[in-house]
Protein backbone atom coordinates (compact mmCIF):
# COMPACT_ATOMS: atom_id res chain seq x y z
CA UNK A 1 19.24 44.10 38.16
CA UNK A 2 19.52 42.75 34.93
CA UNK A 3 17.16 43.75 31.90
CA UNK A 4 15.15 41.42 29.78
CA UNK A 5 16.79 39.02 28.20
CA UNK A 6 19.48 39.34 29.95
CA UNK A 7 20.48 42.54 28.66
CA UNK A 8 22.37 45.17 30.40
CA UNK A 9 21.56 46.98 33.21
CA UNK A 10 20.18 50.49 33.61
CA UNK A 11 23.26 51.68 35.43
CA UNK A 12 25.38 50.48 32.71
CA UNK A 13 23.12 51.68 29.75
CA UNK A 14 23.50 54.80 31.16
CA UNK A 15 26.83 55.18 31.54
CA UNK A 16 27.00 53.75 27.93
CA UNK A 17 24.73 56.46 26.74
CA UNK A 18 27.22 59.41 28.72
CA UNK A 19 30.26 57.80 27.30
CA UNK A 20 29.05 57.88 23.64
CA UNK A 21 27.93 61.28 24.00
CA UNK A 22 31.28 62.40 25.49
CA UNK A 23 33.16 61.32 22.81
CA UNK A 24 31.00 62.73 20.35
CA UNK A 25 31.66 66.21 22.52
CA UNK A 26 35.46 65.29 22.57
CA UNK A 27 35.70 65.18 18.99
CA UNK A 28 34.76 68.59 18.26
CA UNK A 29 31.78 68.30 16.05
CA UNK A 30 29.20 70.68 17.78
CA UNK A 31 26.65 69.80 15.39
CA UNK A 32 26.76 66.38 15.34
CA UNK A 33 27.11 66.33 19.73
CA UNK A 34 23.53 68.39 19.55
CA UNK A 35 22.36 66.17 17.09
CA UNK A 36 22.91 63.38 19.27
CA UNK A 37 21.69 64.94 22.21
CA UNK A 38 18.49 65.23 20.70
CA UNK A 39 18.24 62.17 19.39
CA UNK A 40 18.52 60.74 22.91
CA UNK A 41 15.80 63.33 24.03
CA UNK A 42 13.69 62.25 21.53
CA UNK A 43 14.31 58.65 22.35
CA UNK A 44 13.46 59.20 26.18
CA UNK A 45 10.55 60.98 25.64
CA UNK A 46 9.35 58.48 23.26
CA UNK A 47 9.99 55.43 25.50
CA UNK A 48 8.95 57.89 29.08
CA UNK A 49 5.88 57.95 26.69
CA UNK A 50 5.07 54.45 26.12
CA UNK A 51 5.85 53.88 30.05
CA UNK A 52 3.24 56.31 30.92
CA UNK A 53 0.72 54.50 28.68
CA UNK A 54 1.30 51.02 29.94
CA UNK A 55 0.75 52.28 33.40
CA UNK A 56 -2.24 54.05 32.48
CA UNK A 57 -3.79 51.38 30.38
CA UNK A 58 -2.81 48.95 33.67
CA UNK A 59 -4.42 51.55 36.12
CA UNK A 60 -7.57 51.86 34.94
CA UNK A 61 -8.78 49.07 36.09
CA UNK A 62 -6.23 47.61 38.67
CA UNK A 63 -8.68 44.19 39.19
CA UNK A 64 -9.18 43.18 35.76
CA UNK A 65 -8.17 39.98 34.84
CA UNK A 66 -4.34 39.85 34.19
CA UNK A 67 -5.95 38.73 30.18
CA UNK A 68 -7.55 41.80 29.68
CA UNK A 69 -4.61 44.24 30.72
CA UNK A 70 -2.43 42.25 28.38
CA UNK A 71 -4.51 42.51 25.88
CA UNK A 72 -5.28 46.58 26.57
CA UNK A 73 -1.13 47.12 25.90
CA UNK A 74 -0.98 44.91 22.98
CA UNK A 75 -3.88 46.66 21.50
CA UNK A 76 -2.44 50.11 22.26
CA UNK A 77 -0.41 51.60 19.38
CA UNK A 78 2.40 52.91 21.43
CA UNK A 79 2.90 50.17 23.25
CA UNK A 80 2.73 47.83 20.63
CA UNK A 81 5.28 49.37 18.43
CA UNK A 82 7.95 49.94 21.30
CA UNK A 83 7.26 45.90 22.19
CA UNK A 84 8.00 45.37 18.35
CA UNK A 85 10.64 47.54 17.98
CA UNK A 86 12.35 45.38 21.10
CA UNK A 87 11.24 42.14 19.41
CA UNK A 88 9.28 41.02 22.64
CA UNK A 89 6.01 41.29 21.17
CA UNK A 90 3.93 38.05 21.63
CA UNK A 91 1.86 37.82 18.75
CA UNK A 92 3.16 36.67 15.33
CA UNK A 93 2.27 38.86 11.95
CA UNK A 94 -0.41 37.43 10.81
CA UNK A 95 -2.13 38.27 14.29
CA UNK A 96 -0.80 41.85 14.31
CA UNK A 97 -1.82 42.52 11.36
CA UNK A 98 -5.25 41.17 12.44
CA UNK A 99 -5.37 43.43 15.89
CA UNK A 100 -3.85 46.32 13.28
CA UNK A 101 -6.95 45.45 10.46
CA UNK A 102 -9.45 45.75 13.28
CA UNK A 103 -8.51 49.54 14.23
CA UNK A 104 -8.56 50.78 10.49
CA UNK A 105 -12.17 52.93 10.19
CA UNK A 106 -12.90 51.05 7.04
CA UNK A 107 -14.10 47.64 6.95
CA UNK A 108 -11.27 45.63 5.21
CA UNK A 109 -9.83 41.93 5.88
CA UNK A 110 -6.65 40.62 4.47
CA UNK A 111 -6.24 39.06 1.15
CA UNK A 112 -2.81 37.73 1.84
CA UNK A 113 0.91 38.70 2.91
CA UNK A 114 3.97 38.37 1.33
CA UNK A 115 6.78 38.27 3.96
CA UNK A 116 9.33 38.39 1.23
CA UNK A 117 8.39 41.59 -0.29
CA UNK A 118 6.11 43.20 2.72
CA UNK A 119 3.24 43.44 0.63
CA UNK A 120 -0.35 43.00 2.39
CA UNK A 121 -3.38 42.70 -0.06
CA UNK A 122 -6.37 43.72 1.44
CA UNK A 123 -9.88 43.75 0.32
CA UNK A 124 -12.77 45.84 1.30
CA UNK A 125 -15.57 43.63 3.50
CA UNK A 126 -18.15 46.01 3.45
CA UNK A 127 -18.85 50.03 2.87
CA UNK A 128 -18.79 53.07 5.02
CA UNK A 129 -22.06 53.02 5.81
CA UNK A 130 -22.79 56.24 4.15
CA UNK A 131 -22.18 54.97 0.53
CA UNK A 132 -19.10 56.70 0.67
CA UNK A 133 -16.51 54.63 1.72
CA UNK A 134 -13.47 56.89 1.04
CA UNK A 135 -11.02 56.36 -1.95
CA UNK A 136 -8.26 53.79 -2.70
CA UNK A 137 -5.58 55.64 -1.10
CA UNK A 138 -7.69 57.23 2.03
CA UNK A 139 -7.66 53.27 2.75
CA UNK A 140 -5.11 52.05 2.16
CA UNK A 141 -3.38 55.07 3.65
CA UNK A 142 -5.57 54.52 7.21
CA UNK A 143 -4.42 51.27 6.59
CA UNK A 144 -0.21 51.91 6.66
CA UNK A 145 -0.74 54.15 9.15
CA UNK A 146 -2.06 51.99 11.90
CA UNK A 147 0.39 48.56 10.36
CA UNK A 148 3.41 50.72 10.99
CA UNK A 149 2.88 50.62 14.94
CA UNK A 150 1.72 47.17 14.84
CA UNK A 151 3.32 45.02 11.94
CA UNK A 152 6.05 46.82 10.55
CA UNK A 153 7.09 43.94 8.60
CA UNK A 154 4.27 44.97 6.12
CA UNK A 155 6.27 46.97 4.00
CA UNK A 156 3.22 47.72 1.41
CA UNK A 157 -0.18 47.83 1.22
CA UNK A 158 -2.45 47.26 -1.61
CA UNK A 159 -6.14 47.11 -1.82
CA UNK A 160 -7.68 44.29 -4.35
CA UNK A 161 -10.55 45.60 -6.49
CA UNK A 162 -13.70 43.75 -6.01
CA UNK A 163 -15.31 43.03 -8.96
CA UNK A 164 -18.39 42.33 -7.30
CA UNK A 165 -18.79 45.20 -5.69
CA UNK A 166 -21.10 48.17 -6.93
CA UNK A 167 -21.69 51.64 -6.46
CA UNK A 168 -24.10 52.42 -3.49
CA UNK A 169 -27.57 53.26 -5.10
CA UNK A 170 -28.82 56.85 -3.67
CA UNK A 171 -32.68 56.43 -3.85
CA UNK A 172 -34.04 60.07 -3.51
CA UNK A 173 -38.13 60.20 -4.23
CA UNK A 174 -40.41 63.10 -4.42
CA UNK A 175 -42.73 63.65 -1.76
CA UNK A 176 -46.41 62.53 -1.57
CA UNK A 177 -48.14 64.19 -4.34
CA UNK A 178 -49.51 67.49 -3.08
CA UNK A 179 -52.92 68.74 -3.84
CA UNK A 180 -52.56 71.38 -6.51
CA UNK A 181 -55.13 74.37 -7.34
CA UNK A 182 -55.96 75.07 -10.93
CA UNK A 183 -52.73 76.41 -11.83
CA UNK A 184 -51.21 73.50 -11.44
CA UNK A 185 -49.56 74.47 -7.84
CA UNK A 186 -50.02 74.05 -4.64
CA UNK A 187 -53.35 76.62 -3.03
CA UNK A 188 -52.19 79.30 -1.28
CA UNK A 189 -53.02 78.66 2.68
CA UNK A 190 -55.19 80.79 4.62
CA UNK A 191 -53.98 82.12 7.98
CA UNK A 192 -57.06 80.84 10.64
């Protein structure tokens, strides 16, 4: 059985895997053999992860329409990034960075990329909700964070200032006016 694009086999990526990892053993560098060995863990547990997540994304509802499990695994993370990583992806930059946009908790759109340098502008579209949208970096941090899974072709992220945009006005008023008793407070209550 031949892989995806007609790449090599299991059996024979295997085999290619023991072979390099003999050698490394046959050349006498402990170190560097463990070092490899647990890069190759690390590698299997990452890819045995995004396998479990495609089938569990694909499981959850076995008679959805095949469009909507596609869409749950490129919208996953993990899933995403290993599909990038392989270049088999199906959706260009602009749209990853899109899908990517969409799963950042602030409300930003892009303002342009740069494929020569990597550079995504963004601007904010709207506030927190709370009137405390988080700083500069929170966002634009949020924002490398979920591009590195999806577009890792965006190599920097900046976020535009908006000149139009103002500080969130915090309207605290008193309470009704209160009746007060000659000394100016409020009468002391009887109990009934």
């Amino acid at each position: 059985m031949s892989g995806v694009r007609g790449g090599t086999d299991a059996e024979t990526a295997g085999r290619t895997v023991e072979e390099i990892l003999d050698r490394l053993a046959a050349a006498g560098d402990r170190a560097a053999c463990e070092a490899a060995e647990e890069l190759v863990r690390g590698l299997m547990e990452f890819y045995g992860a995004g396998f479990a997540r495609a089938l569990d994304l694909l499981g959850r509802d076995p008679d959805r329409p095949v469009g909507e499990a596609r869409e749950a695994l490129l919208g996953d993370e993990l899933v995403a990034s290993l599909l990038v990583l392989h270049g088999l992806h199906p959706d260009d930059v602009p749209t990853r960075v899109t899908r990517a946009l969409n799963a950042v908790p602030h409300s930003v759109e892009s303002a342009g990329f740069d494929p020569a340098t990597g550079e995504l502008r963004l601007r904010l579209t709207g506030s927190g909700g709370c009137g405390c949208g988080g700083t500069r970096e929170a966002v634009e941090q949020a924002a490398r964070d979920v591009l590195a899974c999806f577009a890792p072709e965006v190599t920097a992220v900046v976020l535009e200032a908006d000149a139009e945009r103002e500080p969130v006005l915090l309207q605290i008023g008193a309470g009704p006016p209160a009746p007060s008793g000659p000394s100016g407070r409020p009468p002391a209550t009887t109990a009934p």
